[in-house]
PDB file of N, CA and C in Angstrom:
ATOM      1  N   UNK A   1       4.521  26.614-139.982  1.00  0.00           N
ATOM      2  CA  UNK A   1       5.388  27.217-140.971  1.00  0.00           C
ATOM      3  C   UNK A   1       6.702  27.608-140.284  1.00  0.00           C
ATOM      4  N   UNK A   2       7.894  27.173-141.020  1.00  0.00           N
ATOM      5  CA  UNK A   2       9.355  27.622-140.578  1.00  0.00           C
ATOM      6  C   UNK A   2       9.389  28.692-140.504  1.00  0.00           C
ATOM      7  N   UNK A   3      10.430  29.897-140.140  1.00  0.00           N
ATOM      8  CA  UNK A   3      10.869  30.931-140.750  1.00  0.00           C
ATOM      9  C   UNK A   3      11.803  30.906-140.851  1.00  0.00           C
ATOM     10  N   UNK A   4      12.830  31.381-142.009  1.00  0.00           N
ATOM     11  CA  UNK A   4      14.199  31.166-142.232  1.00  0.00           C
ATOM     12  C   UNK A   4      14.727  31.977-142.229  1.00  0.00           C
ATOM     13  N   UNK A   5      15.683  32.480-141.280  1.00  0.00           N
ATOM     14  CA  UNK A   5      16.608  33.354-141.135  1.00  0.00           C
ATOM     15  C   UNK A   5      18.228  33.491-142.086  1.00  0.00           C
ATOM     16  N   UNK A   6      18.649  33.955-142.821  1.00  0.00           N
ATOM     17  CA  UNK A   6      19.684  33.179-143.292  1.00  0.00           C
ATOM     18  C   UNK A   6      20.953  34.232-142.680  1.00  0.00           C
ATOM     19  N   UNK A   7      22.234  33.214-142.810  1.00  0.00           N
ATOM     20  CA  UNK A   7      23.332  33.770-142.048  1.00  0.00           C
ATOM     21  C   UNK A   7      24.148  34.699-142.689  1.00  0.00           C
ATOM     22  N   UNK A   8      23.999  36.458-142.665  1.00  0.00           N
ATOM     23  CA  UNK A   8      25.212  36.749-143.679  1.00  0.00           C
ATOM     24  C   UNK A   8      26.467  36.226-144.168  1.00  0.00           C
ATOM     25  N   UNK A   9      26.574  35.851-142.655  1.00  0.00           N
ATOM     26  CA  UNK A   9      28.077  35.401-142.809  1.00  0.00           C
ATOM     27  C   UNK A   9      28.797  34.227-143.349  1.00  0.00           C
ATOM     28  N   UNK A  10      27.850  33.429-143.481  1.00  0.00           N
ATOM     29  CA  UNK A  10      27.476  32.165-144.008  1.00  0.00           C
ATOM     30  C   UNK A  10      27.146  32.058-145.421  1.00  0.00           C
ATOM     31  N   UNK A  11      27.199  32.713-146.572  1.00  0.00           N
ATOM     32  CA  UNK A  11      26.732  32.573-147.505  1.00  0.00           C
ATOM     33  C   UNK A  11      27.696  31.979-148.504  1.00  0.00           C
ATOM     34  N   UNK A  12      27.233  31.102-149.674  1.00  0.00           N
ATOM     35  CA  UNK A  12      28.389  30.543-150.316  1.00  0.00           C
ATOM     36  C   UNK A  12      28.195  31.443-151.479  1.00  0.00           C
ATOM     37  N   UNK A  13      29.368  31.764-151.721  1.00  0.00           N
ATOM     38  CA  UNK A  13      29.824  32.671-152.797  1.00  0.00           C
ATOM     39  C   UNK A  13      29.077  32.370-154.612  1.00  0.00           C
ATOM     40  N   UNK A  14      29.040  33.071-155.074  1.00  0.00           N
ATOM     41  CA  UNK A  14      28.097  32.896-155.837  1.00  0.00           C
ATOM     42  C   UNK A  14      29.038  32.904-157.320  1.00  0.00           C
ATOM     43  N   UNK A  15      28.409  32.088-158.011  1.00  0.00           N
ATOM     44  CA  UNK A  15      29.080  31.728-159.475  1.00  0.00           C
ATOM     45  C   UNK A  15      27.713  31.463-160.460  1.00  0.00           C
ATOM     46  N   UNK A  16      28.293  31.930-161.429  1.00  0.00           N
ATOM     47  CA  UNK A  16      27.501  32.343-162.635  1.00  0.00           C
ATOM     48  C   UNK A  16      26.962  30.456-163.049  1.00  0.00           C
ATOM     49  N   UNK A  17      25.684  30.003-163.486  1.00  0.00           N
ATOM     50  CA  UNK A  17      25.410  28.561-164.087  1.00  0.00           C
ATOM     51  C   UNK A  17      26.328  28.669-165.761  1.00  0.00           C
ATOM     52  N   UNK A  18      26.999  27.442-165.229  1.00  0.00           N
ATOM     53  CA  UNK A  18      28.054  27.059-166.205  1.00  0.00           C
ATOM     54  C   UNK A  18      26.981  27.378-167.581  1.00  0.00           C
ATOM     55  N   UNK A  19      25.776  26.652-167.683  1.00  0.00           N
ATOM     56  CA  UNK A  19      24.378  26.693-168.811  1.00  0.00           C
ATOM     57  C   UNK A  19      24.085  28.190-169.313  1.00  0.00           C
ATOM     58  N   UNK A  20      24.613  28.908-168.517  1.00  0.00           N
ATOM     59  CA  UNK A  20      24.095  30.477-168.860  1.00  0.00           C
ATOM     60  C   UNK A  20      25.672  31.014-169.604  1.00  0.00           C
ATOM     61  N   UNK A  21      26.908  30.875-168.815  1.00  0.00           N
ATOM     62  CA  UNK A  21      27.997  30.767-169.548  1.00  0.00           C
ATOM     63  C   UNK A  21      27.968  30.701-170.933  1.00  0.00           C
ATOM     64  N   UNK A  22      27.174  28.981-171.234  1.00  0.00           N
ATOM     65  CA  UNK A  22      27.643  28.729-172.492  1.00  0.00           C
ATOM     66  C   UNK A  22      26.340  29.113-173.615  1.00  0.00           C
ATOM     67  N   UNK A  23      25.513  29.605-173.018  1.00  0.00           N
ATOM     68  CA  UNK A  23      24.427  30.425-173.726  1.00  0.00           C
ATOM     69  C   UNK A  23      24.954  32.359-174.243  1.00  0.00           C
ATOM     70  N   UNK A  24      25.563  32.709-173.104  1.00  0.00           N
ATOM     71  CA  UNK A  24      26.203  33.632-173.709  1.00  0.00           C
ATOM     72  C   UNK A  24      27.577  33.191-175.061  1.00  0.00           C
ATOM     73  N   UNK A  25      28.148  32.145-174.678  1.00  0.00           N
ATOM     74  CA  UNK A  25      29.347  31.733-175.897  1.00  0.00           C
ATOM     75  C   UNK A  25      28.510  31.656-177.234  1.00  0.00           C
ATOM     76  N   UNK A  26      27.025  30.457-176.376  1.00  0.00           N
ATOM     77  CA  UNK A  26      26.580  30.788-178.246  1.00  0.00           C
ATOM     78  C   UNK A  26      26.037  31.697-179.143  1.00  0.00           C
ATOM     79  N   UNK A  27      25.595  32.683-178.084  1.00  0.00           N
ATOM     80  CA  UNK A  27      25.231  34.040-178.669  1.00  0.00           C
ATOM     81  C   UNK A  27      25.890  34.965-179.225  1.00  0.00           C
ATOM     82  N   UNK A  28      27.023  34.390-178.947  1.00  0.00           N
ATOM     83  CA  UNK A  28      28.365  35.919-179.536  1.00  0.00           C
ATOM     84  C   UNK A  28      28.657  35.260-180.882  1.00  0.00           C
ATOM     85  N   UNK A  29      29.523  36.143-181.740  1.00  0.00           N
ATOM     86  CA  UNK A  29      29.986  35.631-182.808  1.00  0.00           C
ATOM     87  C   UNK A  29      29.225  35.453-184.186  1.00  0.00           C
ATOM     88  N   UNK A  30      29.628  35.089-185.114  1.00  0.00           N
ATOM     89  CA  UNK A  30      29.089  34.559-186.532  1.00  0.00           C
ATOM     90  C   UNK A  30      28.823  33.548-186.953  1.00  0.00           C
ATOM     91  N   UNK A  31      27.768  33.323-186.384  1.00  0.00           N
ATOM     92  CA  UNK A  31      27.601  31.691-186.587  1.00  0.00           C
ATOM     93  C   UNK A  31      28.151  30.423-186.105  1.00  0.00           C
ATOM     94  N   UNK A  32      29.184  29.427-186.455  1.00  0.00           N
ATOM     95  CA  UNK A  32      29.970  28.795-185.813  1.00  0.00           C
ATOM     96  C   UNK A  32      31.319  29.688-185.647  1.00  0.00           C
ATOM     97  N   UNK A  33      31.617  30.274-186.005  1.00  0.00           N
ATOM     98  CA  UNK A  33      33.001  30.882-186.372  1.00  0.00           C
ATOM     99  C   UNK A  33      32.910  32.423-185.349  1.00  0.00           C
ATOM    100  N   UNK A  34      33.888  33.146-184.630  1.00  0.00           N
ATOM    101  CA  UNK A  34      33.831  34.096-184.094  1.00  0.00           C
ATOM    102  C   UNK A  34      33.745  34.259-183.078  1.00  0.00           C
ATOM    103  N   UNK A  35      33.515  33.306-182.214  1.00  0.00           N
ATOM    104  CA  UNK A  35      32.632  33.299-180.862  1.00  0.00           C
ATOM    105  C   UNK A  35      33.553  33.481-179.720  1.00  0.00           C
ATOM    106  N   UNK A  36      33.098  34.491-178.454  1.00  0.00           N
ATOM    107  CA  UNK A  36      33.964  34.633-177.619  1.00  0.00           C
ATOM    108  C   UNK A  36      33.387  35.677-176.954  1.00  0.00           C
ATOM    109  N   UNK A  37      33.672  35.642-175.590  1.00  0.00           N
ATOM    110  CA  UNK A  37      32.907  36.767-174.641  1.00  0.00           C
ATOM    111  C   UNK A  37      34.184  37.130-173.792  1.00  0.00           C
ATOM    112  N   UNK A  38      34.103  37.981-173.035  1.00  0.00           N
ATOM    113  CA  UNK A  38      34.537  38.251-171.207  1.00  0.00           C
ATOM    114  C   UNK A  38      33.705  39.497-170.451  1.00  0.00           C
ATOM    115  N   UNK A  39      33.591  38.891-169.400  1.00  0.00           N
ATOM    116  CA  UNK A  39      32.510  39.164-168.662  1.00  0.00           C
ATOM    117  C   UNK A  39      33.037  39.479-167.512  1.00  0.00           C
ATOM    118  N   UNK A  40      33.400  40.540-166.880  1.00  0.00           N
ATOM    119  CA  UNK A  40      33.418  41.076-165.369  1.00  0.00           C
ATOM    120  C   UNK A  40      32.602  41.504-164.679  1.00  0.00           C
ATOM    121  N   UNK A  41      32.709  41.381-163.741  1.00  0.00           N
ATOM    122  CA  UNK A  41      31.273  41.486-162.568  1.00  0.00           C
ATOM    123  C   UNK A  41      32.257  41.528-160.672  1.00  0.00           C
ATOM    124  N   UNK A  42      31.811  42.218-159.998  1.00  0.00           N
ATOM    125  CA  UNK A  42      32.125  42.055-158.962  1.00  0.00           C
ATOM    126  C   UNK A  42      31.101  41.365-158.333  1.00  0.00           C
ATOM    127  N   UNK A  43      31.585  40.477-157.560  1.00  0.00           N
ATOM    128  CA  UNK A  43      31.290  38.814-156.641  1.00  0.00           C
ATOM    129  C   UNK A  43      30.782  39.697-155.301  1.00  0.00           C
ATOM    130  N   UNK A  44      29.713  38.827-154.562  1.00  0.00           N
ATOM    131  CA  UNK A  44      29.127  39.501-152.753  1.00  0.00           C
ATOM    132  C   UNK A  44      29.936  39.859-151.954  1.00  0.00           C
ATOM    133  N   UNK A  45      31.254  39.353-152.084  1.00  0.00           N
ATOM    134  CA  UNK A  45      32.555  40.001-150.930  1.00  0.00           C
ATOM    135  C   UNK A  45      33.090  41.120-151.108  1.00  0.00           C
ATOM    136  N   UNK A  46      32.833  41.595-152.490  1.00  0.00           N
ATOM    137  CA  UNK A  46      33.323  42.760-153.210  1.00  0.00           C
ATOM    138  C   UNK A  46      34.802  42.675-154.440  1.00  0.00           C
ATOM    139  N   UNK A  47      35.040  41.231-154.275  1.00  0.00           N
ATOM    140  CA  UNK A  47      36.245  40.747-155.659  1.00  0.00           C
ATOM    141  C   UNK A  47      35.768  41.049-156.595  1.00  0.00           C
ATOM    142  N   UNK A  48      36.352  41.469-157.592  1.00  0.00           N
ATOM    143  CA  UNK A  48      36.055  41.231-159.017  1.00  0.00           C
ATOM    144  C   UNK A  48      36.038  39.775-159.876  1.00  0.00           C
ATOM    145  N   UNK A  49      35.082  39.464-160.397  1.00  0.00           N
ATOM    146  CA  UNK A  49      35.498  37.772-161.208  1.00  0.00           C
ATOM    147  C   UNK A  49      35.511  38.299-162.544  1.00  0.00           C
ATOM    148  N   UNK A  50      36.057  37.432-163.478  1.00  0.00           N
ATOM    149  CA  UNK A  50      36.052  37.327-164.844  1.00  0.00           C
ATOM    150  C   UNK A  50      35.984  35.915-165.349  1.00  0.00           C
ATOM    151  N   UNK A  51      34.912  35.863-166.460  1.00  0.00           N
ATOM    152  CA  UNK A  51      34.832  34.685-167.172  1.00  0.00           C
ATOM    153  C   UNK A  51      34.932  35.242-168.469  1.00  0.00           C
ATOM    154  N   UNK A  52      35.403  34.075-169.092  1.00  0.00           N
ATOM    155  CA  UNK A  52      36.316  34.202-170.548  1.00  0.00           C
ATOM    156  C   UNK A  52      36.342  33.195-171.261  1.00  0.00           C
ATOM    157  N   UNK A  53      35.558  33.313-172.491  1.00  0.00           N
ATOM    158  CA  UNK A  53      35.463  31.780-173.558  1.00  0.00           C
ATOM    159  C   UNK A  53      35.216  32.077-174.841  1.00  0.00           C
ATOM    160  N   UNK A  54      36.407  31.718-175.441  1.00  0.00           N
ATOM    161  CA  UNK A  54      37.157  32.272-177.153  1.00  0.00           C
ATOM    162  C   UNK A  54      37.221  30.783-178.124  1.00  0.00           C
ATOM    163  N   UNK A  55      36.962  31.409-179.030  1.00  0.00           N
ATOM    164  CA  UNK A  55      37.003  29.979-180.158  1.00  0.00           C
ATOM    165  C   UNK A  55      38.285  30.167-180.166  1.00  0.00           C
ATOM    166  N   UNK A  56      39.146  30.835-180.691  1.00  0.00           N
ATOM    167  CA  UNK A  56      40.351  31.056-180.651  1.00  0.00           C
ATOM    168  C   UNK A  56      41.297  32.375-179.799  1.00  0.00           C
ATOM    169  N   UNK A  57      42.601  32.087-180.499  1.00  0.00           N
ATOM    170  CA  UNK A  57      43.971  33.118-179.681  1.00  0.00           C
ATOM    171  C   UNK A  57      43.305  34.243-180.067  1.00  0.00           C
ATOM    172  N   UNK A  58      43.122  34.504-181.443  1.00  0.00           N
ATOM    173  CA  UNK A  58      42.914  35.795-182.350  1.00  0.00           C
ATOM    174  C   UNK A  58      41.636  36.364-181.563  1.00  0.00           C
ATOM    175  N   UNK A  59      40.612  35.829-181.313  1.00  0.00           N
ATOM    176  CA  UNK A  59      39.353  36.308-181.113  1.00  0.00           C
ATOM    177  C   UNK A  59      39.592  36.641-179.302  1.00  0.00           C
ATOM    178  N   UNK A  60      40.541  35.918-178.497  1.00  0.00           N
ATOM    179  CA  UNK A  60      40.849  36.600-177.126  1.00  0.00           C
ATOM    180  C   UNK A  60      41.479  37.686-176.835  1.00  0.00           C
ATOM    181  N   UNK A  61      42.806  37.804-178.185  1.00  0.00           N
ATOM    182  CA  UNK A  61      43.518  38.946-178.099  1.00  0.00           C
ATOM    183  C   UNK A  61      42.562  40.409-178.763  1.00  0.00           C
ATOM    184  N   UNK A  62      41.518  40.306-179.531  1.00  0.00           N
ATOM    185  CA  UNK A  62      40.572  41.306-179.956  1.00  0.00           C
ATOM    186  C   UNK A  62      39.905  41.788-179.092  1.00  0.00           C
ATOM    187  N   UNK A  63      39.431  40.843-178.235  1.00  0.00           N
ATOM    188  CA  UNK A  63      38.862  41.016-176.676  1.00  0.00           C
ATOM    189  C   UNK A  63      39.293  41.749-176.330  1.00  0.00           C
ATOM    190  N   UNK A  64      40.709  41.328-175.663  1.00  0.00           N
ATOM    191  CA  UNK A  64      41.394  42.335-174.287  1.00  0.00           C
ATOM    192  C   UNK A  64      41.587  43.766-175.260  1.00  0.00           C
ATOM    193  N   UNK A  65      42.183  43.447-176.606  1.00  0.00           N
ATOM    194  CA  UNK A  65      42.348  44.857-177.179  1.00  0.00           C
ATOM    195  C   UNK A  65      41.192  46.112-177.046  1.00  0.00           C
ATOM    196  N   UNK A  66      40.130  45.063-177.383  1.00  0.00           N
ATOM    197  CA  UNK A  66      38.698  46.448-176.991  1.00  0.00           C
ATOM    198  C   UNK A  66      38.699  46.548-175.733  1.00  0.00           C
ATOM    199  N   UNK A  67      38.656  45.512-174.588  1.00  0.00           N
ATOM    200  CA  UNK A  67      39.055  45.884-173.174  1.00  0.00           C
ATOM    201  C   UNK A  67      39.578  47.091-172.831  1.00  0.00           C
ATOM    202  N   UNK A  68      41.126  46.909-173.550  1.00  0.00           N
ATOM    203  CA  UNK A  68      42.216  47.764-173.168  1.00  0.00           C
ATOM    204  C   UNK A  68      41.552  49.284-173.931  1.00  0.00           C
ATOM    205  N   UNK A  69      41.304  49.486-175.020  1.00  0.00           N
ATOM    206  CA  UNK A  69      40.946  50.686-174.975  1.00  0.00           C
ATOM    207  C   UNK A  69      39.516  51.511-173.894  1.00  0.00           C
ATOM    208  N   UNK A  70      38.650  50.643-173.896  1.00  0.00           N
ATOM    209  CA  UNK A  70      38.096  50.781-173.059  1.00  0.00           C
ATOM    210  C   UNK A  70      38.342  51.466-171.756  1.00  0.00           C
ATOM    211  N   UNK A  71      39.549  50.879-171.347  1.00  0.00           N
ATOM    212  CA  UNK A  71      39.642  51.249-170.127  1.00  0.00           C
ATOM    213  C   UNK A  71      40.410  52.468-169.997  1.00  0.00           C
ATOM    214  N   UNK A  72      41.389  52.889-171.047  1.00  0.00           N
ATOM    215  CA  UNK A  72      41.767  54.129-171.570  1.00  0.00           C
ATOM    216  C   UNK A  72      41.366  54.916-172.147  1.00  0.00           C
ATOM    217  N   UNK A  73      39.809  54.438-172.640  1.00  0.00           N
ATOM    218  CA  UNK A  73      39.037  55.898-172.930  1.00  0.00           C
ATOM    219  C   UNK A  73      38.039  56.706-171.734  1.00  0.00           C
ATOM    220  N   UNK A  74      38.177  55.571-170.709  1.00  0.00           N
ATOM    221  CA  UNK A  74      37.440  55.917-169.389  1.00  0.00           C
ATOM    222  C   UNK A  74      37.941  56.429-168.469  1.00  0.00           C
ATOM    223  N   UNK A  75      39.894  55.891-168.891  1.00  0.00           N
ATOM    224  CA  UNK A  75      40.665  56.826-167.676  1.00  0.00           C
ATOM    225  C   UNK A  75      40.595  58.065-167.916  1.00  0.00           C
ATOM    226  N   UNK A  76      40.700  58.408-169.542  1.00  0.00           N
ATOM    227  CA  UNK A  76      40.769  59.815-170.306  1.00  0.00           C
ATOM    228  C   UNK A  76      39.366  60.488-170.124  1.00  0.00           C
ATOM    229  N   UNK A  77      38.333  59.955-170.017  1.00  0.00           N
ATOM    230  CA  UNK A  77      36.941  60.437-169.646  1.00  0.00           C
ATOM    231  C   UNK A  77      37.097  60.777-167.971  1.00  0.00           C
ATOM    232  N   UNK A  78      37.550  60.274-167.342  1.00  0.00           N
ATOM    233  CA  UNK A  78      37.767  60.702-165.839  1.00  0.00           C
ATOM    234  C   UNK A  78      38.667  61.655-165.744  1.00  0.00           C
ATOM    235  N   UNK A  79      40.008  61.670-166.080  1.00  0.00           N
ATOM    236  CA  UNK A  79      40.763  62.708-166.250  1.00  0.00           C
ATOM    237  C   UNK A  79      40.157  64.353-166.653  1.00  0.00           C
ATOM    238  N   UNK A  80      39.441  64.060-167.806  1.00  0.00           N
ATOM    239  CA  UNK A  80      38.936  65.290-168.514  1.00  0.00           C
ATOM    240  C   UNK A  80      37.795  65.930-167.177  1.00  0.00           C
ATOM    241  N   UNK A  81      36.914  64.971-167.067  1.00  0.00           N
ATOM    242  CA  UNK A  81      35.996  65.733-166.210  1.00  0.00           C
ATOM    243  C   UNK A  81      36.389  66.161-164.727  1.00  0.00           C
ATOM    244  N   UNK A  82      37.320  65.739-164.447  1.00  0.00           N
ATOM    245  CA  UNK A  82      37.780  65.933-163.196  1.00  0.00           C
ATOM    246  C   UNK A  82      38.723  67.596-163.567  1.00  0.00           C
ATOM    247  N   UNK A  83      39.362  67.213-164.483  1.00  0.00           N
ATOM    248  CA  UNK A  83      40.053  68.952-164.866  1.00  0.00           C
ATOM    249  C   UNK A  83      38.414  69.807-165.180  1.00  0.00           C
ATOM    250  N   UNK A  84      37.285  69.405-165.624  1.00  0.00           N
ATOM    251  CA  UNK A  84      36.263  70.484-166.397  1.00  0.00           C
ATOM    252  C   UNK A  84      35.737  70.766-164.483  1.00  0.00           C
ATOM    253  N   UNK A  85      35.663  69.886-163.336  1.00  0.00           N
ATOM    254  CA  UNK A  85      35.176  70.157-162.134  1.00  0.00           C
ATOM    255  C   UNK A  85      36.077  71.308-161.323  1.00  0.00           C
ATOM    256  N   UNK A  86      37.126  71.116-162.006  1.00  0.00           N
ATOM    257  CA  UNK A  86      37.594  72.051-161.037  1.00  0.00           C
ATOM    258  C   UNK A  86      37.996  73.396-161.354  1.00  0.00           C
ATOM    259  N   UNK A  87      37.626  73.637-162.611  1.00  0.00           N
ATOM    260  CA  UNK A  87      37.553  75.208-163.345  1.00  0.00           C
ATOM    261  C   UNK A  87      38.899  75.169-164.263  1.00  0.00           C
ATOM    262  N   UNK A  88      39.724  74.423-164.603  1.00  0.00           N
ATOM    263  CA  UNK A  88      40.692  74.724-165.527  1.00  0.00           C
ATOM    264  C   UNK A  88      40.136  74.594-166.931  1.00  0.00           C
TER     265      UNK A  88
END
């Protein structure tokens, strides 16, 4: 029997199966019509990746729009608790 050691340093970077991709595309949406994801994840080196797949303009720009609040209701959620930590 082998034993396999593997090389940290050596590892090939890892990407999502294109098949799982498009299993999430067909899961989103209304039927044929609607469909569209984005997906962030930080990668083994510590990058951030994003994958992104829209039937249309309209349904990408709805995306980033919930994105974008998102990320401004989390700055405002950090903000707040950081003022409630420190007694003001």
């Amino acid at each position: 029997m082998s034993h396999f050691t593997p090389d940290p340093d050596n590892i090939p970077d890892f990407t999502l199966p294109e098949n799982l991709l498009e299993q999430i595309y067909q899961f989103s949406g209304n039927g044929d019509a609607g469909k569209g994801f984005m997906l962030v994840f930080v990668g083994q080196n510590g990058s951030p990746t994003i994958y992104s797949k829209t039937d249309t303009q309209i349904i990408e720009m709805g995306l980033r729009k919930a994105i974008e609040q998102y990320l401004q209701q989390s700055e405002q959620a950090d903000i707040d608790s950081s003022f409630g930590q420190s007694g003001e």
